[in-house]
C-alpha atoms as a PDB file:
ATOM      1  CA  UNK A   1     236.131 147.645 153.594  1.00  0.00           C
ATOM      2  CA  UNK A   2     236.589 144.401 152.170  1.00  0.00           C
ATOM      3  CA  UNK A   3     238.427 143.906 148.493  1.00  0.00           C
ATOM      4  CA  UNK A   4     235.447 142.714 146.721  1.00  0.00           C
ATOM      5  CA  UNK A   5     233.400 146.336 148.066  1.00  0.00           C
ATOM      6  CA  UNK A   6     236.947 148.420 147.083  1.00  0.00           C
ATOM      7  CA  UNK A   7     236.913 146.748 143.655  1.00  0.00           C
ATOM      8  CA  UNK A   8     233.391 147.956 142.222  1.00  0.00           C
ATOM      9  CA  UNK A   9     234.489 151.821 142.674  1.00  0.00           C
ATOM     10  CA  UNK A  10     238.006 150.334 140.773  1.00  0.00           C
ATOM     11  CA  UNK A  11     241.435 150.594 142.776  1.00  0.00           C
ATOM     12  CA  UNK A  12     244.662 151.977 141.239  1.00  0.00           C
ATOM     13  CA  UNK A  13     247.833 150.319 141.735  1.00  0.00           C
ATOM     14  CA  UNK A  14     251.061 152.607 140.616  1.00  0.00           C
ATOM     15  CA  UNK A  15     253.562 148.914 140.593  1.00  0.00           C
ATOM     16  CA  UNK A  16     253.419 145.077 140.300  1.00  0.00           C
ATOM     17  CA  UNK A  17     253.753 144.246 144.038  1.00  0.00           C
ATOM     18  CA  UNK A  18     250.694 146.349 144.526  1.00  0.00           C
ATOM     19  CA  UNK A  19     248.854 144.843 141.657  1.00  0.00           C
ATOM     20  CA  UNK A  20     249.653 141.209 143.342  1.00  0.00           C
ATOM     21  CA  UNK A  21     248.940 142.501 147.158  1.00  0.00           C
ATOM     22  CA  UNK A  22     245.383 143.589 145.771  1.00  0.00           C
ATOM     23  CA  UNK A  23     245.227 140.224 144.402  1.00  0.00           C
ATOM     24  CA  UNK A  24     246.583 138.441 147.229  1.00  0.00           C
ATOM     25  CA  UNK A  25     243.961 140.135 149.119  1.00  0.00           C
ATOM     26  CA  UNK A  26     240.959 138.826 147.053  1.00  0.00           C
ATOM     27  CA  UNK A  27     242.227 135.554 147.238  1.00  0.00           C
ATOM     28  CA  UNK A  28     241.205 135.079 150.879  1.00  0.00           C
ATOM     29  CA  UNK A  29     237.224 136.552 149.735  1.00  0.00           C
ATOM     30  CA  UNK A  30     237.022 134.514 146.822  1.00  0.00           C
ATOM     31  CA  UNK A  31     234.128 131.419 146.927  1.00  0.00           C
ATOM     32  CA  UNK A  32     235.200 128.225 146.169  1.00  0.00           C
ATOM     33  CA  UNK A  33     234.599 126.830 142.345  1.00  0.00           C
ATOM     34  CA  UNK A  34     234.498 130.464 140.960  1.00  0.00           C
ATOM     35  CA  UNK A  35     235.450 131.817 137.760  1.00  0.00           C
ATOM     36  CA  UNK A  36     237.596 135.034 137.165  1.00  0.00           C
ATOM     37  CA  UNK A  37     237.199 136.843 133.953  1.00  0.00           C
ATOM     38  CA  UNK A  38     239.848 139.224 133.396  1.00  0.00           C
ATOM     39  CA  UNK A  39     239.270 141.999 130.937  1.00  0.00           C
ATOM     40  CA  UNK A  40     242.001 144.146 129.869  1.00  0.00           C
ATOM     41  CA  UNK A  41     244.300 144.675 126.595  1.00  0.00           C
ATOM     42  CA  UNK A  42     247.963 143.772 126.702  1.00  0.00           C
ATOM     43  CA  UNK A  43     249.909 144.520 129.277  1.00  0.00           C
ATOM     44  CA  UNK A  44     247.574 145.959 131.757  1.00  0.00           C
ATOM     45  CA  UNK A  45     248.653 143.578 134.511  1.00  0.00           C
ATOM     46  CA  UNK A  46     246.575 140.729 134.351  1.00  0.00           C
ATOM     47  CA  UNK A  47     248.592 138.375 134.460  1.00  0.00           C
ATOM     48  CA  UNK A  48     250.685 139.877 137.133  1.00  0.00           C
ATOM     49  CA  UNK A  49     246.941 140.014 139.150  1.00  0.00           C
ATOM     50  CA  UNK A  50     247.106 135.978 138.520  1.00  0.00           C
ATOM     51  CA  UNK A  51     250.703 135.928 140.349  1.00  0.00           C
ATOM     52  CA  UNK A  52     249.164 137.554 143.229  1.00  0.00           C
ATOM     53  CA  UNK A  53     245.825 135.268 143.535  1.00  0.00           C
ATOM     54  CA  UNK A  54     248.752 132.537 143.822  1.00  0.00           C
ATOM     55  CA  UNK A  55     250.279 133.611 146.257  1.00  0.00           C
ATOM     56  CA  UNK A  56     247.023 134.670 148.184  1.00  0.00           C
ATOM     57  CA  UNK A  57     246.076 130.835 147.685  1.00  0.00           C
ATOM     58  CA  UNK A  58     248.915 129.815 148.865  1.00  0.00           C
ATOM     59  CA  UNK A  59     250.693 128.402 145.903  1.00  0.00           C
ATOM     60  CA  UNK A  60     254.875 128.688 145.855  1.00  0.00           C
ATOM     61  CA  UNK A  61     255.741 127.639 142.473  1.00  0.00           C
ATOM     62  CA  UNK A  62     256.285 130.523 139.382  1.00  0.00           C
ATOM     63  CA  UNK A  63     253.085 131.755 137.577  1.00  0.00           C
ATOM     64  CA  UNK A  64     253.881 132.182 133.680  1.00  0.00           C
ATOM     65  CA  UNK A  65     251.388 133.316 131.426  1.00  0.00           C
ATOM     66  CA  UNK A  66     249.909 130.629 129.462  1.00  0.00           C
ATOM     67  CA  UNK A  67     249.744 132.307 126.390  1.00  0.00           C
ATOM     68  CA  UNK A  68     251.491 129.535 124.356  1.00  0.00           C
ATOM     69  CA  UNK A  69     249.926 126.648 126.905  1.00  0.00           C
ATOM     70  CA  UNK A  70     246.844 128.066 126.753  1.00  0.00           C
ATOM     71  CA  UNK A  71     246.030 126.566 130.554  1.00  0.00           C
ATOM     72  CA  UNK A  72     248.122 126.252 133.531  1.00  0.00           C
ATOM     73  CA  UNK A  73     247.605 124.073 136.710  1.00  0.00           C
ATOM     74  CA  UNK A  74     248.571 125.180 140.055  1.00  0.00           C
ATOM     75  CA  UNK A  75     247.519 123.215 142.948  1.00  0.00           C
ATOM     76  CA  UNK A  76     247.339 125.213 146.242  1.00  0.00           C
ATOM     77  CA  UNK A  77     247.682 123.584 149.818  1.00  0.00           C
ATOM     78  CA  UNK A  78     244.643 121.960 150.857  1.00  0.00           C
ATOM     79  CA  UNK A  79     244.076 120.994 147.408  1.00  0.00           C
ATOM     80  CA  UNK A  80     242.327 124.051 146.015  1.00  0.00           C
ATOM     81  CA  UNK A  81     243.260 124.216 142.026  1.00  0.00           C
ATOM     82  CA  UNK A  82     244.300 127.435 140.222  1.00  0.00           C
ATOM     83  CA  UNK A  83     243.774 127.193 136.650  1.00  0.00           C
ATOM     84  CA  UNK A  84     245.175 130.270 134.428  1.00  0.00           C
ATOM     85  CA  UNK A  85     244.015 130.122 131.203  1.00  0.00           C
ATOM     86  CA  UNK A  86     244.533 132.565 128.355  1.00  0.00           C
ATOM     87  CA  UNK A  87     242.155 132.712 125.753  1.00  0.00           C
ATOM     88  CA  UNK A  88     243.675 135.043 122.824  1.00  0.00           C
ATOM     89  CA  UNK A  89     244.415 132.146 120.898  1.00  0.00           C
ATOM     90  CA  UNK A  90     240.079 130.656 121.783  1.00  0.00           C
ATOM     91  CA  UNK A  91     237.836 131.423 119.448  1.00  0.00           C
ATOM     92  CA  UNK A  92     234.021 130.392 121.278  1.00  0.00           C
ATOM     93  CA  UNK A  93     233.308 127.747 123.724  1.00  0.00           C
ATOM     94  CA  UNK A  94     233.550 124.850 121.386  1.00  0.00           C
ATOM     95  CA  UNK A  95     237.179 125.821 121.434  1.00  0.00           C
ATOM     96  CA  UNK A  96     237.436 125.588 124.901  1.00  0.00           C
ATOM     97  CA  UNK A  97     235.757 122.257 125.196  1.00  0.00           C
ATOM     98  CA  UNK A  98     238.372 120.585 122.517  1.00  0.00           C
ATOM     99  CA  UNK A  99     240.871 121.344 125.136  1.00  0.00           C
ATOM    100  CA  UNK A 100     238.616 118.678 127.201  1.00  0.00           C
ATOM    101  CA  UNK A 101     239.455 121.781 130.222  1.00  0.00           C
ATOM    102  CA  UNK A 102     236.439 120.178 132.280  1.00  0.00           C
ATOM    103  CA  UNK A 103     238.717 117.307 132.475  1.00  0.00           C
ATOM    104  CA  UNK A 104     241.070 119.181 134.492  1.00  0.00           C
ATOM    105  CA  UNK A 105     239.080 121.426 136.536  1.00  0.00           C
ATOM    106  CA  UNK A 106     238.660 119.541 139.662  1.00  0.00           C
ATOM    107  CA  UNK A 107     236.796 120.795 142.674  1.00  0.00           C
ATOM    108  CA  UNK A 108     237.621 122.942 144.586  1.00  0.00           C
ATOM    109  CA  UNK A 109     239.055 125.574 142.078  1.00  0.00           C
ATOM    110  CA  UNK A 110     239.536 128.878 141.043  1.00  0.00           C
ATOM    111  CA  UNK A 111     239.333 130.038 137.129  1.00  0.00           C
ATOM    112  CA  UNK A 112     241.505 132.963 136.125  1.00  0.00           C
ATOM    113  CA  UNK A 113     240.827 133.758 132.799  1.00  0.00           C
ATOM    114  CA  UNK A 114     242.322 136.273 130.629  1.00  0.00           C
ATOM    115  CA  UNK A 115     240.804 137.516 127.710  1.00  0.00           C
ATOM    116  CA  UNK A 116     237.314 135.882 128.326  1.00  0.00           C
ATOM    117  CA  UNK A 117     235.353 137.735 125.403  1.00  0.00           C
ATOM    118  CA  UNK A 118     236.846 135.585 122.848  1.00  0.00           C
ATOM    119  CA  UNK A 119     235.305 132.531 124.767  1.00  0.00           C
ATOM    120  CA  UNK A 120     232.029 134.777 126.256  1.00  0.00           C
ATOM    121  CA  UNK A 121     229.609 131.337 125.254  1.00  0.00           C
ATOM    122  CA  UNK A 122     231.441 129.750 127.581  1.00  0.00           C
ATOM    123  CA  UNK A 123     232.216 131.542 130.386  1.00  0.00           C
ATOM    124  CA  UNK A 124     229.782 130.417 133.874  1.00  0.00           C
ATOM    125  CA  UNK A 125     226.935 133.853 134.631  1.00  0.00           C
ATOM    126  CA  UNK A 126     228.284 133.476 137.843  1.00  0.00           C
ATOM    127  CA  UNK A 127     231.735 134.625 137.050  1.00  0.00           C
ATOM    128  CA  UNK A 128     233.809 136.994 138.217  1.00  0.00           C
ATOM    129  CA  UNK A 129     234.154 140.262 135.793  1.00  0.00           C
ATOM    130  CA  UNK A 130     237.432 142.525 136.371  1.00  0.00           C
ATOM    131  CA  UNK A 131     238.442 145.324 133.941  1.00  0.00           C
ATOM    132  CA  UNK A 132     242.517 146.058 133.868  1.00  0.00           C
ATOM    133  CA  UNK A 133     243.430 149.341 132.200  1.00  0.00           C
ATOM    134  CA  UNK A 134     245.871 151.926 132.655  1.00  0.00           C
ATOM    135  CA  UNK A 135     245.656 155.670 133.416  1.00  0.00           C
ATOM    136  CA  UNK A 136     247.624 158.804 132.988  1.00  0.00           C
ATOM    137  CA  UNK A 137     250.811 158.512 134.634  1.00  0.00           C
ATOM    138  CA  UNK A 138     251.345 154.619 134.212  1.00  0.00           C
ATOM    139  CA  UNK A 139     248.676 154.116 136.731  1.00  0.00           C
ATOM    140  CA  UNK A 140     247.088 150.334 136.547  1.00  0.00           C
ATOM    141  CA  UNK A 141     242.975 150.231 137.490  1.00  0.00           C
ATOM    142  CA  UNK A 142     241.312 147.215 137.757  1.00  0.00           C
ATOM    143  CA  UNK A 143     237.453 147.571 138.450  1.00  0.00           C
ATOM    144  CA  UNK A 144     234.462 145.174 138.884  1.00  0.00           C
ATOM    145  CA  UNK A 145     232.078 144.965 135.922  1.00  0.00           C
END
């Protein structure tokens, strides 16, 4: 079964290297040019899911949140472009296009984007929806919605 088919009935992780090997895993399903939006309240593992799409991608350097950034650019071999964006701080798309992001999102690319309700007018219909939460028993979910 492939992660995008394991995803819709939601898969539990119980650390952080399985949070990243589920992402890592995606990362080799995932079209070209697609958008991520990942749901979840603090500390779910979101960002620790963006660390793993890296590395699935290919990138080596350090993922940081961008919480104070707002956007980071990773460039993966080959040329494919991770952008990480976290939009706490967004308030609608006009927000969003201030930051003149278009500018930097060069094909091919993958968007991860954290809190994406804050920026909902902006976000493509074809995106990506995952939920992060945790269970009983520090158990992190993350489901597609």
């Amino acid at each position: 079964m492939n992660t995008f088919a394991r995803l819709l009935d939601g898969v539990a992780t119980t650390s952080a290297d399985q949070m990243q090997a589920l992402a890592e895993a995606l990362a080799s399903e995932l079209p070209r040019n697609c958008t991520l939006a990942l749901h979840g309240d603090l500390g779910v593992g979101k960002s620790t899911f963006v660390r793993g799409l890296a590395r699935g991608l290919g990138i080596q350097q350090s993922i940081t949140s961008p919480t104070f950034t707002v956007f980071n650019l990773h460039r993966a071999p080959g040329g494919l472009l991770l952008m990480h964006m976290d939009a706490y701080r967004l308030s609608g798309g006009q927000a969003v296009e201030a930051l003149m992001v278009d500018d930097f999102l060069t094909e091919p690319y993958v968007l991860a984007i954290e809190w994406p309700n804050n920026i909902a007018d902006w976000i493509p219909k074809s995106a990506i929806h995952l939920q992060f939460s945790i269970e009983p028993g520090e158990v992190h979910r993350v489901k597609r919605i």
